[in-house]
N, C-alpha and C. Protein backbone atom coordinates (compact mmCIF):
# COMPACT_ATOMS: atom_id res chain seq x y z
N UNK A 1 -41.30 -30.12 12.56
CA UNK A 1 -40.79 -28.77 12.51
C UNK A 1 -40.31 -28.34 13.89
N UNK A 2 -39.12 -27.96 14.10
CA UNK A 2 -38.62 -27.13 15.10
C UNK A 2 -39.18 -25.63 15.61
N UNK A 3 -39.47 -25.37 17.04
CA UNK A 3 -39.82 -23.96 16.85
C UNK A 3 -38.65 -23.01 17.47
N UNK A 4 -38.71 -21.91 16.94
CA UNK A 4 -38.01 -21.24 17.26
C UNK A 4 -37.81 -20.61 18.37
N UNK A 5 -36.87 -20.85 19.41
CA UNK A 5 -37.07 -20.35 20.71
C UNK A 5 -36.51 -19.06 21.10
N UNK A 6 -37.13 -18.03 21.87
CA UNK A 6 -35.99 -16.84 21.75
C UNK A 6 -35.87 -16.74 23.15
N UNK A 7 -34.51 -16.07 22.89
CA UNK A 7 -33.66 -16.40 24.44
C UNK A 7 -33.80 -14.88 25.37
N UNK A 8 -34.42 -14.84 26.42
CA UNK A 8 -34.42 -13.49 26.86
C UNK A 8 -33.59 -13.05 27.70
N UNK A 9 -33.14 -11.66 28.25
CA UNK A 9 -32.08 -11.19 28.48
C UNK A 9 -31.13 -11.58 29.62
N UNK A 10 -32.07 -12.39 30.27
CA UNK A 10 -31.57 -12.87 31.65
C UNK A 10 -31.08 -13.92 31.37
N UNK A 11 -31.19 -14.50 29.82
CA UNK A 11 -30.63 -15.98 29.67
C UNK A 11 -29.31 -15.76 28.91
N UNK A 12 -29.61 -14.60 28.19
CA UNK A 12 -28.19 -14.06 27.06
C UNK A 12 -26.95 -14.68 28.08
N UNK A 13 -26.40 -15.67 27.11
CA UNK A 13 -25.32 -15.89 27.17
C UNK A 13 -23.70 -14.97 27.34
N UNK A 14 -23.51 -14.39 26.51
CA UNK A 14 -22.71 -13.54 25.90
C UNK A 14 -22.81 -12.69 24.40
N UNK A 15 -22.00 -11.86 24.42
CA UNK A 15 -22.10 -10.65 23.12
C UNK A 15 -22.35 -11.95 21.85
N UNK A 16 -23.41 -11.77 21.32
CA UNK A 16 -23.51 -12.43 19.90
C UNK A 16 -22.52 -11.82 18.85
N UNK A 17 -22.67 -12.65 17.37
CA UNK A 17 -21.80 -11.09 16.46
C UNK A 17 -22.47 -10.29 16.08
N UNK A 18 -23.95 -10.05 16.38
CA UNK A 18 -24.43 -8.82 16.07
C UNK A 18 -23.96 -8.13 16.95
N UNK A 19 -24.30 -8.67 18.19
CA UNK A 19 -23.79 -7.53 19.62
C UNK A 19 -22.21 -6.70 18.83
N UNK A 20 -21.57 -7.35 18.44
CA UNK A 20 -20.12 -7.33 18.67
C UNK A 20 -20.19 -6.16 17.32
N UNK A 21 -21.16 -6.10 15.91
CA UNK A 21 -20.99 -5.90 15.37
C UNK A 21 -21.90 -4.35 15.41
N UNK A 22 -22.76 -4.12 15.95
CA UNK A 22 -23.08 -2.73 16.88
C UNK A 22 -22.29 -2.00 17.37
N UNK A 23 -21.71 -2.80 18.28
CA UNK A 23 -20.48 -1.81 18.95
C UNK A 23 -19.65 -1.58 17.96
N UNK A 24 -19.19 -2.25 17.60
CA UNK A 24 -17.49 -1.75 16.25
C UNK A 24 -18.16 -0.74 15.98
N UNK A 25 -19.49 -0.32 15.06
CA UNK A 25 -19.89 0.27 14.25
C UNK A 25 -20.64 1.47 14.77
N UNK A 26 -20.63 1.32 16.01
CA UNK A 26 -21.02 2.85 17.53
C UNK A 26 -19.41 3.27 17.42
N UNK A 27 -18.87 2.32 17.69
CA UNK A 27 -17.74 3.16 18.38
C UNK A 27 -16.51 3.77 17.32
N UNK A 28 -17.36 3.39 15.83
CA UNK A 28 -16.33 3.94 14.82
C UNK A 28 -16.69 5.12 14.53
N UNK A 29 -18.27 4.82 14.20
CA UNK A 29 -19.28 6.48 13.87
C UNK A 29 -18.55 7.39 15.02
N UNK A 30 -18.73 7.12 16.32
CA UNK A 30 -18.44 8.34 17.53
C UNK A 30 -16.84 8.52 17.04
N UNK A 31 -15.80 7.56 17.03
CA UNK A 31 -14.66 8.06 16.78
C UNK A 31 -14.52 9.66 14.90
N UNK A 32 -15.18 8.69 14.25
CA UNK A 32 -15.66 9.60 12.78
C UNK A 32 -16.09 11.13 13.43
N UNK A 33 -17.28 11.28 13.58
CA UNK A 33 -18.25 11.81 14.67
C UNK A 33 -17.12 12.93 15.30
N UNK A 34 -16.72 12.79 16.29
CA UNK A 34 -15.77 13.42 16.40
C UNK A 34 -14.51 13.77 15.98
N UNK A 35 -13.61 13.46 14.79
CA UNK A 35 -12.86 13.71 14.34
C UNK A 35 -13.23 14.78 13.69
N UNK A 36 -14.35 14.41 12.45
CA UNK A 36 -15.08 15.44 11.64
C UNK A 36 -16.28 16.36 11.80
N UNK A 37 -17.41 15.90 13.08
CA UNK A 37 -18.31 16.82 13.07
C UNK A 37 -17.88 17.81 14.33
N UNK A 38 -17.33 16.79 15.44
CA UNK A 38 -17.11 17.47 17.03
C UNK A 38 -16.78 19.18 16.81
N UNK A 39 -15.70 19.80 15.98
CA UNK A 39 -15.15 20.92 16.25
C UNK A 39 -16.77 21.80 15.70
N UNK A 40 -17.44 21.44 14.57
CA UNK A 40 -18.78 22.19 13.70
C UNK A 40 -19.63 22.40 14.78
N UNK A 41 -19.54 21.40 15.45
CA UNK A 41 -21.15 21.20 16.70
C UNK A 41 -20.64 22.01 17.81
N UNK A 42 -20.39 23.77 17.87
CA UNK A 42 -20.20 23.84 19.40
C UNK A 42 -21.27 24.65 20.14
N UNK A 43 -21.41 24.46 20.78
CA UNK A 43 -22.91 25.85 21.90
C UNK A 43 -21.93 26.33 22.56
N UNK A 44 -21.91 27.12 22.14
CA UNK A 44 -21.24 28.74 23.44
C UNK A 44 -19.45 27.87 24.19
N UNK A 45 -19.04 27.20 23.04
CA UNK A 45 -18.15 26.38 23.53
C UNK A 45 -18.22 24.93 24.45
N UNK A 46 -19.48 24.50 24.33
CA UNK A 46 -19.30 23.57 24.59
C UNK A 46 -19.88 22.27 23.23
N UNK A 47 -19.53 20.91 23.08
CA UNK A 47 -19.36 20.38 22.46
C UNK A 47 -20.00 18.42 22.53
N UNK A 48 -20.95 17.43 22.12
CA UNK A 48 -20.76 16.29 22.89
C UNK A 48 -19.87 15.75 22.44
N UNK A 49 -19.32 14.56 23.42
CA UNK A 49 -18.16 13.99 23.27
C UNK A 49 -19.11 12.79 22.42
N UNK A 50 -18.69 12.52 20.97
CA UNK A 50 -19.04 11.29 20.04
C UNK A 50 -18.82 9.96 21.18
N UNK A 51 -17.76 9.47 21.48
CA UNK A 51 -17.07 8.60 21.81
C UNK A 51 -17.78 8.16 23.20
N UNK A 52 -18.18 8.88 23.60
CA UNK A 52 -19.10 8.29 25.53
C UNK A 52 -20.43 8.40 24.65
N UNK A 53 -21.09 9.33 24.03
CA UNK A 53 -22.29 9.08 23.01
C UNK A 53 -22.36 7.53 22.48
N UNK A 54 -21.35 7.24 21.94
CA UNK A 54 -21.90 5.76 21.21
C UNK A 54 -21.49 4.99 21.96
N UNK A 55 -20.34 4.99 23.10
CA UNK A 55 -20.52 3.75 23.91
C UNK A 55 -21.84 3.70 24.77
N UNK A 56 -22.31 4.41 25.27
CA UNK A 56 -23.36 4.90 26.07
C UNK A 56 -24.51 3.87 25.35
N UNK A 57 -24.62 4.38 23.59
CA UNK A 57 -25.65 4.12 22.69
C UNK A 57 -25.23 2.62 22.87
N UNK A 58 -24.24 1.67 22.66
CA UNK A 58 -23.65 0.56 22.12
C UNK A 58 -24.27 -0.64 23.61
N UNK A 59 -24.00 -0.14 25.06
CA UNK A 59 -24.08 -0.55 26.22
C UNK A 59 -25.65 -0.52 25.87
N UNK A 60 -26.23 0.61 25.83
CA UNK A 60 -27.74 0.45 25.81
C UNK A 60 -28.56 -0.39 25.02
N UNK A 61 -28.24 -0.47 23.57
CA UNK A 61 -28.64 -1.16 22.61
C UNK A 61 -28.39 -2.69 23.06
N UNK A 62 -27.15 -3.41 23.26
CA UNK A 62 -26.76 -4.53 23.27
C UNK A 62 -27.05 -5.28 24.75
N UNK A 63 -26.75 -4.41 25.95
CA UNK A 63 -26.82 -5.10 27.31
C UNK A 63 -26.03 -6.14 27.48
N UNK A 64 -24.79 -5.62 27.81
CA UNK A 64 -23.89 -6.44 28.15
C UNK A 64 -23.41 -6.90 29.58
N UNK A 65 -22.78 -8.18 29.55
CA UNK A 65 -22.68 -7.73 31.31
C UNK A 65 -21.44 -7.04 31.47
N UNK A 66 -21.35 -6.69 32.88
CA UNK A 66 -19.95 -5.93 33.54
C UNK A 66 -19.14 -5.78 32.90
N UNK A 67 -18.59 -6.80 32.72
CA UNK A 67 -17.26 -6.77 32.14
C UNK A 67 -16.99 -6.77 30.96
N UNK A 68 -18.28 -6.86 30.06
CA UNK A 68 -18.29 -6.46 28.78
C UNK A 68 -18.26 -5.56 28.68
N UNK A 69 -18.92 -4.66 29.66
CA UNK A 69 -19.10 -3.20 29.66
C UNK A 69 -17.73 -2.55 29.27
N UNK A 70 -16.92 -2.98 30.96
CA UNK A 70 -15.80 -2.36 31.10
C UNK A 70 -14.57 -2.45 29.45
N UNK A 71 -15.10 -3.73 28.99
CA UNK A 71 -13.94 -3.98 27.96
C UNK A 71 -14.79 -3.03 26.94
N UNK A 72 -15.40 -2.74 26.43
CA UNK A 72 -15.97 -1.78 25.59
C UNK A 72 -15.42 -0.14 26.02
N UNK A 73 -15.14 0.12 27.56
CA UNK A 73 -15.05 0.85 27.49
C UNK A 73 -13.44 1.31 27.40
N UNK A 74 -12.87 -0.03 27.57
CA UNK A 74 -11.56 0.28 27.13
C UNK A 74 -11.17 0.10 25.68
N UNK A 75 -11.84 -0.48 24.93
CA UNK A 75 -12.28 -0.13 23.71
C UNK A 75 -11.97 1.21 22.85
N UNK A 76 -13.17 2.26 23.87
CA UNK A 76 -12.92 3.45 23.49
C UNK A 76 -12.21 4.20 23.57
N UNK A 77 -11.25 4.04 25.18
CA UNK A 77 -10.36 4.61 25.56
C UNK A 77 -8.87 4.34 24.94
N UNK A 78 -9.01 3.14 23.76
CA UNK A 78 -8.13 3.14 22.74
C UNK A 78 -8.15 3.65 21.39
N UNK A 79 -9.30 3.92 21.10
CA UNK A 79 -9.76 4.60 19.93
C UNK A 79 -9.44 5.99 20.32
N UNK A 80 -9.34 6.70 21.78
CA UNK A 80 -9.39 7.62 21.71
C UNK A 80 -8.14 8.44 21.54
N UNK A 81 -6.67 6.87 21.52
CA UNK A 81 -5.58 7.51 21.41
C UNK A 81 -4.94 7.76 20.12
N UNK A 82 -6.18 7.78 19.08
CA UNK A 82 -5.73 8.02 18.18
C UNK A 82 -6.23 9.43 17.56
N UNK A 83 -7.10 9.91 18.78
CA UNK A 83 -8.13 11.40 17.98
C UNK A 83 -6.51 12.71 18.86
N UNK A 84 -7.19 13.65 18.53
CA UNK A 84 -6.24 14.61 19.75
C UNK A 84 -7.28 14.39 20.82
N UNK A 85 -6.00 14.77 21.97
CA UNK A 85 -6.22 14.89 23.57
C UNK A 85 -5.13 14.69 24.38
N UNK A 86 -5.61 14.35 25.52
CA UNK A 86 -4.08 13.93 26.31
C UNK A 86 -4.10 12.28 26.15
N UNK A 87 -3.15 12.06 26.00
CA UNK A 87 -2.67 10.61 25.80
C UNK A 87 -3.14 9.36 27.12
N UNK A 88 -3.50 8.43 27.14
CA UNK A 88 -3.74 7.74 28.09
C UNK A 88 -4.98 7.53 29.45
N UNK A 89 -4.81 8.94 29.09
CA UNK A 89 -6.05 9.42 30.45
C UNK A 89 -7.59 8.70 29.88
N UNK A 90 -7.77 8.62 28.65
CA UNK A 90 -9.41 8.55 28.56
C UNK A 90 -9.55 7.26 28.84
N UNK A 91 -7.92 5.84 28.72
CA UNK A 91 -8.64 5.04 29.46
C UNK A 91 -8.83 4.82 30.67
N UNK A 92 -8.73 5.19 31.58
CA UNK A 92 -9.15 5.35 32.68
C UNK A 92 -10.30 6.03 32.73
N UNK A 93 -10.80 7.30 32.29
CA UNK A 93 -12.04 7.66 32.29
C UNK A 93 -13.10 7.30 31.26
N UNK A 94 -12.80 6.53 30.21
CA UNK A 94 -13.34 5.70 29.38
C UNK A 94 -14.21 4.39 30.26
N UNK A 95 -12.77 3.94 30.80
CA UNK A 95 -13.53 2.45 31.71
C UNK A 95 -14.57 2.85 32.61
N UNK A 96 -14.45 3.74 33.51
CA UNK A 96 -15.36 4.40 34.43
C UNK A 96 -16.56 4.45 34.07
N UNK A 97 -16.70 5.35 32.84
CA UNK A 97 -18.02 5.66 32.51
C UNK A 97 -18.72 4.48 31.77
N UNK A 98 -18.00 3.66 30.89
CA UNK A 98 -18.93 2.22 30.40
C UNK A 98 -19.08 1.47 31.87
N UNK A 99 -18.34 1.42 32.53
CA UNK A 99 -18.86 0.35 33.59
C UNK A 99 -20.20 1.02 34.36
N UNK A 100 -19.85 2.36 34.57
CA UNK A 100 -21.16 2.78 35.19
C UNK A 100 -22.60 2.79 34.06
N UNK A 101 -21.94 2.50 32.90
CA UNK A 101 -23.38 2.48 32.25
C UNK A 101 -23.54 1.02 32.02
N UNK A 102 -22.87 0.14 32.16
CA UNK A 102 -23.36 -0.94 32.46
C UNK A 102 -24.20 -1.16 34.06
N UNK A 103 -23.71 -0.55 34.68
CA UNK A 103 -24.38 -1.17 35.75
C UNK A 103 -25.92 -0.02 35.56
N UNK A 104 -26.05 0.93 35.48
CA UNK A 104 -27.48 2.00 35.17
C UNK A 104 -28.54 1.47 34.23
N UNK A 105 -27.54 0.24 33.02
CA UNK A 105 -28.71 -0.35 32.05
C UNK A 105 -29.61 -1.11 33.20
N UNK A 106 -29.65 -1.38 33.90
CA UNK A 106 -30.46 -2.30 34.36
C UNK A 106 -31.35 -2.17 35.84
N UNK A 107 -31.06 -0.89 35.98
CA UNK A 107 -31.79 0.57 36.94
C UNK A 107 -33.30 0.82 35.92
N UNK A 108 -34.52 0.26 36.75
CA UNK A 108 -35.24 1.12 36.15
C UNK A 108 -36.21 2.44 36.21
N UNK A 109 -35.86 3.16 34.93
CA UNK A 109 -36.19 4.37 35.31
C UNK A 109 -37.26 4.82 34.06
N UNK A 110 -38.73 5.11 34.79
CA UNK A 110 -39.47 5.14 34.23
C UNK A 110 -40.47 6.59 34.39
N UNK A 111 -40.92 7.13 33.73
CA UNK A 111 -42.06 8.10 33.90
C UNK A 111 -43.16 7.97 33.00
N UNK A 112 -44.33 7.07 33.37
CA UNK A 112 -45.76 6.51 32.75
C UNK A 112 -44.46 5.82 31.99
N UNK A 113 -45.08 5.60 30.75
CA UNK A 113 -44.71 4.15 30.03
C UNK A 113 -43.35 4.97 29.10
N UNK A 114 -42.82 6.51 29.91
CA UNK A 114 -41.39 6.47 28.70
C UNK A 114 -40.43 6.45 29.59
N UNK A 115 -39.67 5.44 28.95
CA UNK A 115 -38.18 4.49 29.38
C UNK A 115 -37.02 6.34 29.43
N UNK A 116 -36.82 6.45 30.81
CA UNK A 116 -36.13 7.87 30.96
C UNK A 116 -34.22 7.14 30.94
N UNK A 117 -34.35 5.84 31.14
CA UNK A 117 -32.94 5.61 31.80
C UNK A 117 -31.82 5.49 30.60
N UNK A 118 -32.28 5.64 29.45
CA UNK A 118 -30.81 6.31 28.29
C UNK A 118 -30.73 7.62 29.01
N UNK A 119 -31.42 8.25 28.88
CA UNK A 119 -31.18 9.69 29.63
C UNK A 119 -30.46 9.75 30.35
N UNK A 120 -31.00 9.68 31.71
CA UNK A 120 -30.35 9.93 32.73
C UNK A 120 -28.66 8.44 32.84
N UNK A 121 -29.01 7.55 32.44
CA UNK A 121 -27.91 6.65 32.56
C UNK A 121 -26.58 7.34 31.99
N UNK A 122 -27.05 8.01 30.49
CA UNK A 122 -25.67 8.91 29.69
C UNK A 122 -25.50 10.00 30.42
N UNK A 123 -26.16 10.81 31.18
CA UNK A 123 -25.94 11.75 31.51
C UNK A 123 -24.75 11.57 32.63
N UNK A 124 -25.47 10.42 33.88
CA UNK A 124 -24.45 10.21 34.46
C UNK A 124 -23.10 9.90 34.50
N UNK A 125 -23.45 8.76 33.23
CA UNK A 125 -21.87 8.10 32.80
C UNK A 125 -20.96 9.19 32.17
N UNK A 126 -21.60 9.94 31.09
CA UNK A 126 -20.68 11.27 30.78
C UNK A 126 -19.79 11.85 31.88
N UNK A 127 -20.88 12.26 33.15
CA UNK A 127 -20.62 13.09 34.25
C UNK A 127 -19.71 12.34 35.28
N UNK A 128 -19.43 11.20 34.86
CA UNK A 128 -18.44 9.97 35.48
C UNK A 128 -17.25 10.35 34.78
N UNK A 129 -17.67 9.78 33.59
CA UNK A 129 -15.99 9.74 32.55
C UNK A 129 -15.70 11.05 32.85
N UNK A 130 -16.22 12.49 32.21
CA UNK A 130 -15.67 13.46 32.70
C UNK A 130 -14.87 13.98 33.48
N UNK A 131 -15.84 13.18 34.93
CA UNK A 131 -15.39 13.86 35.98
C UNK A 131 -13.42 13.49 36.31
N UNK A 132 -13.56 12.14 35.69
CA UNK A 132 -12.45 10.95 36.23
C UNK A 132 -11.68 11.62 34.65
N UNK A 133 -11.62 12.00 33.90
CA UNK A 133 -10.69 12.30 33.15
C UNK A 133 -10.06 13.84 33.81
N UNK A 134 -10.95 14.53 34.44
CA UNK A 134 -10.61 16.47 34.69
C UNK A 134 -9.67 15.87 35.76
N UNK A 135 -10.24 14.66 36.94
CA UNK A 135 -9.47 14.77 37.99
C UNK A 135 -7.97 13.98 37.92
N UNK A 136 -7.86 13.50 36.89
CA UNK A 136 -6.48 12.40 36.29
C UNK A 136 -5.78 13.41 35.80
N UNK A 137 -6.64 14.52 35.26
CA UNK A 137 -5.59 15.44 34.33
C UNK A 137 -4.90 16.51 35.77
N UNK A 138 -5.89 16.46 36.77
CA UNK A 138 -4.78 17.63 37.49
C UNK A 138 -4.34 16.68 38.54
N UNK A 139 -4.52 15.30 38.60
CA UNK A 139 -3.10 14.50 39.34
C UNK A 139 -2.15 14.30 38.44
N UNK A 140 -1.97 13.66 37.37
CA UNK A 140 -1.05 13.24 36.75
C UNK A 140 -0.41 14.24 35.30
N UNK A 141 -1.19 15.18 35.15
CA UNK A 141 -0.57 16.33 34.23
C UNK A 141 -0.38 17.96 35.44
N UNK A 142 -0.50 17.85 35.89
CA UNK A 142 -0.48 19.11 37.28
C UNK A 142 -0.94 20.12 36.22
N UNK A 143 -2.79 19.92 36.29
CA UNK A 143 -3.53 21.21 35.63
C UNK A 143 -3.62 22.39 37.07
N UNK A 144 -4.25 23.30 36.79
CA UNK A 144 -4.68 24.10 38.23
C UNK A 144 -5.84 23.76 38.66
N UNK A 145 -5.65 24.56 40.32
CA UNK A 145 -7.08 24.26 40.42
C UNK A 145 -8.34 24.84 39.55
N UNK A 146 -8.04 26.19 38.94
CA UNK A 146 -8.69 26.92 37.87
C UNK A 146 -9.41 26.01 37.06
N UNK A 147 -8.01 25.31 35.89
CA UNK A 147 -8.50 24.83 35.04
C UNK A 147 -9.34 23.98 35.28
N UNK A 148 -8.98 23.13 36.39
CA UNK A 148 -9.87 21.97 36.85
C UNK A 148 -11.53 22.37 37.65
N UNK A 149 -11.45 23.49 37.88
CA UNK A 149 -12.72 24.51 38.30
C UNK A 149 -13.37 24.38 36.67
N UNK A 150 -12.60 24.95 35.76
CA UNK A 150 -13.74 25.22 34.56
C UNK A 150 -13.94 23.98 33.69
N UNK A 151 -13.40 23.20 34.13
CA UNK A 151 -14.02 22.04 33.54
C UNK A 151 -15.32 21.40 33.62
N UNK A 152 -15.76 21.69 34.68
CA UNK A 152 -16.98 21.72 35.94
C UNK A 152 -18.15 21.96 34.45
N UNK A 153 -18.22 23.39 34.34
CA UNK A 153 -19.45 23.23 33.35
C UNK A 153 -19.20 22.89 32.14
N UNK A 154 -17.88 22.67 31.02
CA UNK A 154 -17.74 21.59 30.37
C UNK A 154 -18.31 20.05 30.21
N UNK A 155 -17.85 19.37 31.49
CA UNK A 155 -18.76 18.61 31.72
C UNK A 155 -20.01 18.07 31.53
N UNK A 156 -20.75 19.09 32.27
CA UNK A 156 -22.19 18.97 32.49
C UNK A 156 -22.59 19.69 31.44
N UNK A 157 -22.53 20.51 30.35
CA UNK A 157 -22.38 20.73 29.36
C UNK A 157 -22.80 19.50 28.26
N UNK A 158 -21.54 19.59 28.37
CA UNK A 158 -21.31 17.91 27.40
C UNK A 158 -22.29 16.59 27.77
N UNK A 159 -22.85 16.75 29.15
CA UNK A 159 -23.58 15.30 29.80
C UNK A 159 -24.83 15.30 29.31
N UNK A 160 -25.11 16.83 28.45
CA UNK A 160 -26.69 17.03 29.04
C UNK A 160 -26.69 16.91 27.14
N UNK A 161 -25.99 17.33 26.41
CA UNK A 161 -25.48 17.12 24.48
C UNK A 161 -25.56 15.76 24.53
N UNK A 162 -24.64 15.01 25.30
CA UNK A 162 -24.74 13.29 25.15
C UNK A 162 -26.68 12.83 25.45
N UNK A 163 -26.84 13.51 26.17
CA UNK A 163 -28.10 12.49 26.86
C UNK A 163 -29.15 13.08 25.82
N UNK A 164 -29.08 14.38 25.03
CA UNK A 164 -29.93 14.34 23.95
C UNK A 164 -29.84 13.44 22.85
N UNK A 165 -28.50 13.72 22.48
CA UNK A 165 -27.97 12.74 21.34
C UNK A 165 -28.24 11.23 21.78
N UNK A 166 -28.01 10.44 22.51
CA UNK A 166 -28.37 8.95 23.08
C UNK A 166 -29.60 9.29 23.15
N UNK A 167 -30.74 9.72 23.38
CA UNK A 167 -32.59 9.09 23.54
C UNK A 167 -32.71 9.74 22.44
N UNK A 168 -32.25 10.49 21.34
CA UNK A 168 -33.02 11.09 20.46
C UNK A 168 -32.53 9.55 19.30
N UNK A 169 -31.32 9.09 19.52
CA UNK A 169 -30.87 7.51 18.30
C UNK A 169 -31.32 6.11 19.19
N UNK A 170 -31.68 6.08 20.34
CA UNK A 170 -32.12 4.74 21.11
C UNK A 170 -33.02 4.33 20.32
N UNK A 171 -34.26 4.96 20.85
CA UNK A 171 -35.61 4.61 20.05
C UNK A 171 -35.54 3.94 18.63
N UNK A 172 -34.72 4.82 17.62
CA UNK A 172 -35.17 4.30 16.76
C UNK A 172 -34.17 2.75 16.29
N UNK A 173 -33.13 3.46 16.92
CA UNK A 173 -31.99 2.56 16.88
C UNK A 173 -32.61 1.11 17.72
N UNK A 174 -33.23 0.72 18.65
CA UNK A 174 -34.09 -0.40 18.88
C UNK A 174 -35.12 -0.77 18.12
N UNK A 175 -35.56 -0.08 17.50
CA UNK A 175 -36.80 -0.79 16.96
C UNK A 175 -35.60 -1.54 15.52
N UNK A 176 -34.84 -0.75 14.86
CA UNK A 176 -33.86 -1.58 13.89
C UNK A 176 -33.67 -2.52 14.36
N UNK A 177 -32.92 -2.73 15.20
CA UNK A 177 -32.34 -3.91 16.12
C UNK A 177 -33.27 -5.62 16.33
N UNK A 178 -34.23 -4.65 16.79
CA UNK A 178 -35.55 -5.48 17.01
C UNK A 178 -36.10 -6.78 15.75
N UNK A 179 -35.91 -5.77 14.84
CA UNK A 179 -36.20 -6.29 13.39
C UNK A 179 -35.41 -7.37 12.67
C-alpha cells in the first residue's frame, strides 16, 4: 500500500484545479455580488467593493505565489470592465492590490491564537487598490483635487466593509477547503 503524502505550503508547486477553481468561483460571486447586491448594501453612502472582497478572499484561501497573485489580480481588473465604472483604470488598481495581498498572506499577524492577517491584509490591499485607482482617475481622467479629497473616506470606508466581509467568509470558507 502506498501512503499518502501531503505536500505543505512551502512545497506547493503551483495553483492546483481546485486552486484555479476557487478563484473563478470568488471572482464570479464578487463580480454577481456587485452587479446585484453592491447598489442594496449602502452605509451612509458608502458601499464594499465585491471584486477586491473575493480576490482578497481567493489570495487568502489558495496562497499563491507573486505572480499568481498579480495575474488574479488582473483577472479582476478584467471582470471589472464589464460592471460600470471607468474603463481600464481598475487594472492597474486591481494588480496593486492582489499583489499586495499576496505579499501580506505570508506576514504574520497574530493576537493569542486569532489569525488577524485577513483583516488587516484586506484592509490594506483595499486601501492600496483604492488608493491607486482615486490617484489614476485624477492623472489620467483630470478629476479635482476635491473629488480626489472625497474619495479619501470612500476608501477607508469601503477597506474597513471588505475586511469585515473577508474574516467573517475565511474561517468558514477554510475549514470547507480543508475538507
Amino acid at each position: 500500500m502506498s501512503e499518502k503524502r501531503t505536500v505543505s505550503v512551502e512545497e506547493k508547486k503551483g495553483l492546483n484545479v481546485r486552486d484555479l477553481i476557487v478563484i473563478a468561483v470568488l471572482l464570479a460571486a464578487g463580480a454577481v455580488l456587485k452587479l446585484l447586491v453592491g447598489s442594496f448594501i449602502n452605509f451612509f453612502g458608502m458601499k464594499p467593493n465585491f471584486i477586491i472582497a473575493s480576490y482578497c478572499l481567493a489570495i487568502l484561501l489558495v496562497r499563491p505565489k507573486l505572480y499568481q497573485s498579480a495575474i488574479i489580480g488582473l483577472l479582476a481588473g478584467a471582470i471589472c470592465q464589464f460592471l460600470p465604472g471607468t474603463p481600464y483604470l481598475n487594472f492597474i488598481s486591481e494588480l496593486v492590490g492582489a499583489v499586495a495581498m499576496g505579499l501580506l498572506i505570508h506576514v504574520p499577524m497574530k493576537i493569542g491564537k486569532f489569525d488577524i492577517n485577513p483583516m488587516i491584509s484586506t484592509f490594506i490591499s483595499t486601501v492600496l487598490s483604492g488608493g491607486t485607482y482615486t490617484v489614476c482617475l485624477f492623472l489620467f481622467v483630470k478629476a479635482t483635487t476635491e473629488g480626489m479629497v472625497a474619495y479619501v473616506p470612500i476608501v477607508l470606508c469601503t477597506a474597513l466593509l471588505n475586511m469585515i466581509i473577508v474574516q467573517l467568509l475565511y474561517i468558514p470558507l477554510k475549514k470547507v477547503l480543508k475538507k
